[in-house]
Every structure is written in structure tokens, then in C-alpha cells.
N, C-alpha and C. Protein backbone atom coordinates (compact mmCIF):
# COMPACT_ATOMS: atom_id res chain seq x y z
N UNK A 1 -36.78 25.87 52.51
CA UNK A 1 -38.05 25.78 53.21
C UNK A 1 -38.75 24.51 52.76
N UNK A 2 -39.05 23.74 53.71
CA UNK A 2 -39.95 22.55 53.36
C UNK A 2 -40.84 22.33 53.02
N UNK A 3 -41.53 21.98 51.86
CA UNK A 3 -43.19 21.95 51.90
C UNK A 3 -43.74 20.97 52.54
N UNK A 4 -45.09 21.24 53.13
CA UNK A 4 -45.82 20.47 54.01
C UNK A 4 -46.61 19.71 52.80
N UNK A 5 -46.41 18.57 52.44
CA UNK A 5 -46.85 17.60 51.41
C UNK A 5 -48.25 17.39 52.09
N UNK A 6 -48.55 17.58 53.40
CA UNK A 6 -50.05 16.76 53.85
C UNK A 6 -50.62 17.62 52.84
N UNK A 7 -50.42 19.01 52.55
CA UNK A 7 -51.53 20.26 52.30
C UNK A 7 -52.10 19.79 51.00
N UNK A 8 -50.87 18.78 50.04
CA UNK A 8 -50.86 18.73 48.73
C UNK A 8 -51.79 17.12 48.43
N UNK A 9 -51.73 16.44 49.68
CA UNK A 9 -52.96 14.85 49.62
C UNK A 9 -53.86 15.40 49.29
N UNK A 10 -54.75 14.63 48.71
CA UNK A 10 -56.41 14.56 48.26
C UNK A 10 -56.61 13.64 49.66
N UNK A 11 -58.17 13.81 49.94
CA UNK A 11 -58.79 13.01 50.92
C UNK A 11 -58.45 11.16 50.67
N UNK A 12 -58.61 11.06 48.99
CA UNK A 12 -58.22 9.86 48.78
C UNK A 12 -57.15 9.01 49.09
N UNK A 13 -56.65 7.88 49.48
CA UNK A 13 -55.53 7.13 49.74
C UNK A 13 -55.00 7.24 48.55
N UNK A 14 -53.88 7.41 48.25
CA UNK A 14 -52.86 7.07 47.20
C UNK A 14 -52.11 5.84 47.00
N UNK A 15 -52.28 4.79 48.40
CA UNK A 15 -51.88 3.51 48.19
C UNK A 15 -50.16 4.02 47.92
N UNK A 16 -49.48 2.72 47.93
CA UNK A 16 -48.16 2.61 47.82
C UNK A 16 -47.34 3.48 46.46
N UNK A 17 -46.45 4.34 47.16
CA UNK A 17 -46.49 5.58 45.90
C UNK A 17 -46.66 6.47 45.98
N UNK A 18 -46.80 7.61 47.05
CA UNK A 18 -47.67 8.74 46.82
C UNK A 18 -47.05 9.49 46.09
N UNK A 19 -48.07 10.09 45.25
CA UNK A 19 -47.42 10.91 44.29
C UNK A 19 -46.90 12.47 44.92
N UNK A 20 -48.11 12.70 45.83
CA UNK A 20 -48.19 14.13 46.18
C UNK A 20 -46.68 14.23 46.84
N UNK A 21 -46.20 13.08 47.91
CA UNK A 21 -45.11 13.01 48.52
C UNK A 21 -44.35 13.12 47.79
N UNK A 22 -43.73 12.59 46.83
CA UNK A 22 -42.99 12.35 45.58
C UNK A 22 -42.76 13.69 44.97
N UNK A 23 -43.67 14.35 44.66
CA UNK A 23 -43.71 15.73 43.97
C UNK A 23 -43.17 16.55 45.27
N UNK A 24 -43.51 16.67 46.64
CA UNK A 24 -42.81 17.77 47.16
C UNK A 24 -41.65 17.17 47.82
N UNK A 25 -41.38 16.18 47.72
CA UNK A 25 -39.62 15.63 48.10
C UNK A 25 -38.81 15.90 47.34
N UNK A 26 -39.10 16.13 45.45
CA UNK A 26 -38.96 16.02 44.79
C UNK A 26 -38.81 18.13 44.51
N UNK A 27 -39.42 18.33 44.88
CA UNK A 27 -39.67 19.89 44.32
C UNK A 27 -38.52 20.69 46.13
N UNK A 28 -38.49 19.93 46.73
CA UNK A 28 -37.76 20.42 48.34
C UNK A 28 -36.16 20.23 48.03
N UNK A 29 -36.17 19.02 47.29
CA UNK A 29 -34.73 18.79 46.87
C UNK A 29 -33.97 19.71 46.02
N UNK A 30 -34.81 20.32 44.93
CA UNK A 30 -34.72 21.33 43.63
C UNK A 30 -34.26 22.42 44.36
N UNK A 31 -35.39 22.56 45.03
CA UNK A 31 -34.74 24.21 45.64
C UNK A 31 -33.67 23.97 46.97
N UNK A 32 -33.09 23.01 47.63
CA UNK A 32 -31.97 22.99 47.94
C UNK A 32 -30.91 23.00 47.13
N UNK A 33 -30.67 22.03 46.11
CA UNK A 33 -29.83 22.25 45.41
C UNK A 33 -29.54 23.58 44.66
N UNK A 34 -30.73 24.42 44.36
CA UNK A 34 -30.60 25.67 44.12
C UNK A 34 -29.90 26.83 44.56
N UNK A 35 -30.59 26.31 46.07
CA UNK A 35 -29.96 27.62 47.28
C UNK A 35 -28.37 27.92 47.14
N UNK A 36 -27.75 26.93 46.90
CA UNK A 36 -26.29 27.21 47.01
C UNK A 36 -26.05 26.72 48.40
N UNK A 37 -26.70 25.68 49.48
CA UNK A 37 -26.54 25.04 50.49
C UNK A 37 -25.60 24.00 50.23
N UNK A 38 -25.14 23.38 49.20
CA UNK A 38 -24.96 21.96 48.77
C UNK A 38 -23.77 22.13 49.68
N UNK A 39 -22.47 22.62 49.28
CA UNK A 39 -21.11 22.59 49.70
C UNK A 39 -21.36 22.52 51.11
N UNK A 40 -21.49 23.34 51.79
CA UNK A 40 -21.84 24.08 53.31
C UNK A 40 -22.36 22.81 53.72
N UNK A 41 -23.64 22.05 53.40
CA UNK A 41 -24.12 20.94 54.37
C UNK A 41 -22.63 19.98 53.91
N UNK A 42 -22.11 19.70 52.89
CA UNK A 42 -21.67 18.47 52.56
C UNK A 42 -20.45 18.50 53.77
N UNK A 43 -20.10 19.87 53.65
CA UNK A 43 -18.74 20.12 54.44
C UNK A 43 -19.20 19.85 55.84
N UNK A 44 -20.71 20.23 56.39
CA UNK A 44 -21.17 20.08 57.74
C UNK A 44 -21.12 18.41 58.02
N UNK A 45 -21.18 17.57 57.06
CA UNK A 45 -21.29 15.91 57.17
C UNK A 45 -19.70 15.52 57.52
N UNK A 46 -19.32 15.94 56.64
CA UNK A 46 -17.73 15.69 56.15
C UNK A 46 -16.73 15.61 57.89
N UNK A 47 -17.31 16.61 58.75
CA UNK A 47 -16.88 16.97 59.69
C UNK A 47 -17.23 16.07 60.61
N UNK A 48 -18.82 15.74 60.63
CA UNK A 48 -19.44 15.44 61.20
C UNK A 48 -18.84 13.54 61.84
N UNK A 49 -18.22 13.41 60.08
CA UNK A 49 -18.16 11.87 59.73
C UNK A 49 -16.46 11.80 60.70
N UNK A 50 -15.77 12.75 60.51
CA UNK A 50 -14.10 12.78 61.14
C UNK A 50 -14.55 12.88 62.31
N UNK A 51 -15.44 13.86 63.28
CA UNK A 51 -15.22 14.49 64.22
C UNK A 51 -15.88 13.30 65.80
N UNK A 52 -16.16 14.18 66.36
CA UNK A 52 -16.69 13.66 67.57
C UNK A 52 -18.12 12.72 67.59
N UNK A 53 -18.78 13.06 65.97
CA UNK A 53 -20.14 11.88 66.26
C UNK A 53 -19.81 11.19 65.20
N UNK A 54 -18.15 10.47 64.80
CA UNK A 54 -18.11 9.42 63.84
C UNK A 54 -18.31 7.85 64.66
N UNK A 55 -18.22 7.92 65.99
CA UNK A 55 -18.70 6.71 66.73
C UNK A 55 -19.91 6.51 66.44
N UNK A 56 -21.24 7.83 66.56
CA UNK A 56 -22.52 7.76 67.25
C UNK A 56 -23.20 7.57 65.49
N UNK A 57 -22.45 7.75 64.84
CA UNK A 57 -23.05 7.96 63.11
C UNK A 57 -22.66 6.27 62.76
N UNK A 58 -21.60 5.99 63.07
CA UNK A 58 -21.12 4.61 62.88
C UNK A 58 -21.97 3.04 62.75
N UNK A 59 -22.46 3.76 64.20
CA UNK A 59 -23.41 2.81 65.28
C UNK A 59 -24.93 2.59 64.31
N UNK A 60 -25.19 4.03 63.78
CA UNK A 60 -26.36 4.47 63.89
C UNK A 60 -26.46 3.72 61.98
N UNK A 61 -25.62 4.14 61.11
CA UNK A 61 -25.45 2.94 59.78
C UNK A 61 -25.52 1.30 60.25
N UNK A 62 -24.62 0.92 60.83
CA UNK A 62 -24.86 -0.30 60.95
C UNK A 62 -25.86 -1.09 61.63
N UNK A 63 -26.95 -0.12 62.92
CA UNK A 63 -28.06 -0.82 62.88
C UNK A 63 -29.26 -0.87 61.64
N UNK A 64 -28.87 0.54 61.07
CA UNK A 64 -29.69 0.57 59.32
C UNK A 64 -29.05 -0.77 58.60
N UNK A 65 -28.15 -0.74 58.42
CA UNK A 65 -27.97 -1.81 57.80
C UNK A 65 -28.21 -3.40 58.59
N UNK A 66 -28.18 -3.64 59.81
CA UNK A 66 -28.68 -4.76 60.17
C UNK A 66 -30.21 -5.02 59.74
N UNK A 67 -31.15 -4.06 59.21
CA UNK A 67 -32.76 -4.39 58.98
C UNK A 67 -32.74 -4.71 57.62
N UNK A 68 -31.37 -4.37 56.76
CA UNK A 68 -31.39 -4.41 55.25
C UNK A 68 -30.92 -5.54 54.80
N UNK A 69 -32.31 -6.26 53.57
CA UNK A 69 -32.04 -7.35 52.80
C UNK A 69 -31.05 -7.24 52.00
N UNK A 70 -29.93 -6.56 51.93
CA UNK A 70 -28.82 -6.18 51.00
C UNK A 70 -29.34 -5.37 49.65
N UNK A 71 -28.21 -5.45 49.07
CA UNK A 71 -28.24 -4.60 47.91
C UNK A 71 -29.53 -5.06 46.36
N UNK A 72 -30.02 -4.38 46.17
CA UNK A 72 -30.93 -4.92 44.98
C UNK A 72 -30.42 -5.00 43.58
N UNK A 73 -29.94 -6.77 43.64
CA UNK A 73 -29.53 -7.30 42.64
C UNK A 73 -29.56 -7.04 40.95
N UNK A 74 -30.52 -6.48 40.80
CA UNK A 74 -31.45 -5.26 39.57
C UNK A 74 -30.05 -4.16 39.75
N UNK A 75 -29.77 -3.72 40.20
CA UNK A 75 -28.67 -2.73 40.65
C UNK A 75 -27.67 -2.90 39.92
N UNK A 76 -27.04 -3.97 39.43
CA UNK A 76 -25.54 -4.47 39.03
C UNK A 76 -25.84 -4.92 37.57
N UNK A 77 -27.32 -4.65 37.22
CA UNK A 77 -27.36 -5.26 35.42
C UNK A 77 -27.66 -3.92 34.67
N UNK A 78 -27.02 -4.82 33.47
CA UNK A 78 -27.74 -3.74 32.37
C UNK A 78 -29.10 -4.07 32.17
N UNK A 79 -29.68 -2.74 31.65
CA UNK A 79 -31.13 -3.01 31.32
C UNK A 79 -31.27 -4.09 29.31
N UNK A 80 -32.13 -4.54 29.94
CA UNK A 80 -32.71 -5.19 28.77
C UNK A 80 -32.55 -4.48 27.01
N UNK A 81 -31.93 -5.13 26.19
CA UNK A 81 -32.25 -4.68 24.96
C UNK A 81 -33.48 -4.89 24.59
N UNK A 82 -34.31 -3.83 23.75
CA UNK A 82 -35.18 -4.30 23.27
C UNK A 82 -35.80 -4.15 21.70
């Protein structure tokens, strides 16, 4: 079940970040992984990716990836000793 994150905003802007969002994307994910859904959707993709919408899924990555500045270079280092 999804939580409706609007319920969880304050009137205030939260600016870039929201936390409230963050906390129920964050708390929606928990209890999926909980449910025992994990296998069942993965297997529903899995199918999804072989079957009849691996054209329309295909299409639908590579215009995502035509808007993307590539990979974030931060990505491939180690973090700083300090």
C-alpha cells in the first residue's frame, strides 16, 4: 500500500530534497520488500523484458537515456581517506 506523502508535507516548501518524500519512498519500499512481493514482481519484469513488450521497454530506456548526461563520474572512485 502506498503512502500518500502529500498528507506527510508541512505547508512549508522543503526546497530541493524533500524529506517528507524521502521518508515515505523510503518507508513504501520497506514494506514491499517485506511483503514477500520481491520474487513475483522480479519474475513479472523478467518476462516482461523476453516477452512481447521487450521492443516497447527497449524504445522506452533508450529515449531515458537520450536526456541522460551519462554516468556520474563520483560513481567509479573511492571515497577520500581521511
Amino acid at each position: 500500500m502506498a503512502t500518500d506523502f502529500r498528507k506527510e508535507i508541512s505547508s512549508k516548501n522543503e526546497g530541493e530534497g524533500s524529506k517528507s518524500a524521502a521518508k515515505a519512498y523510503n518507508k513504501d519500499q520497506q514494506a514491499f520488500v517485506t511483503s514477500g512481493k520481491v520474487d513475483a514482481a522480479a519474475e513479472k519484469a523478467r518476462k516482461a523484458i523476453d516477452g512481447d513488450e521487450k521492443d516497447e521497454l527497449k524504445a522506452a530506456e533508450a529515449k531515458g537515456r537520450a536526456h541522460s548526461h551519462g554516468e556520474d563520474p563520483a560513481l567509479g572512485k573511492k571515497p577520500a581517506k581521511h
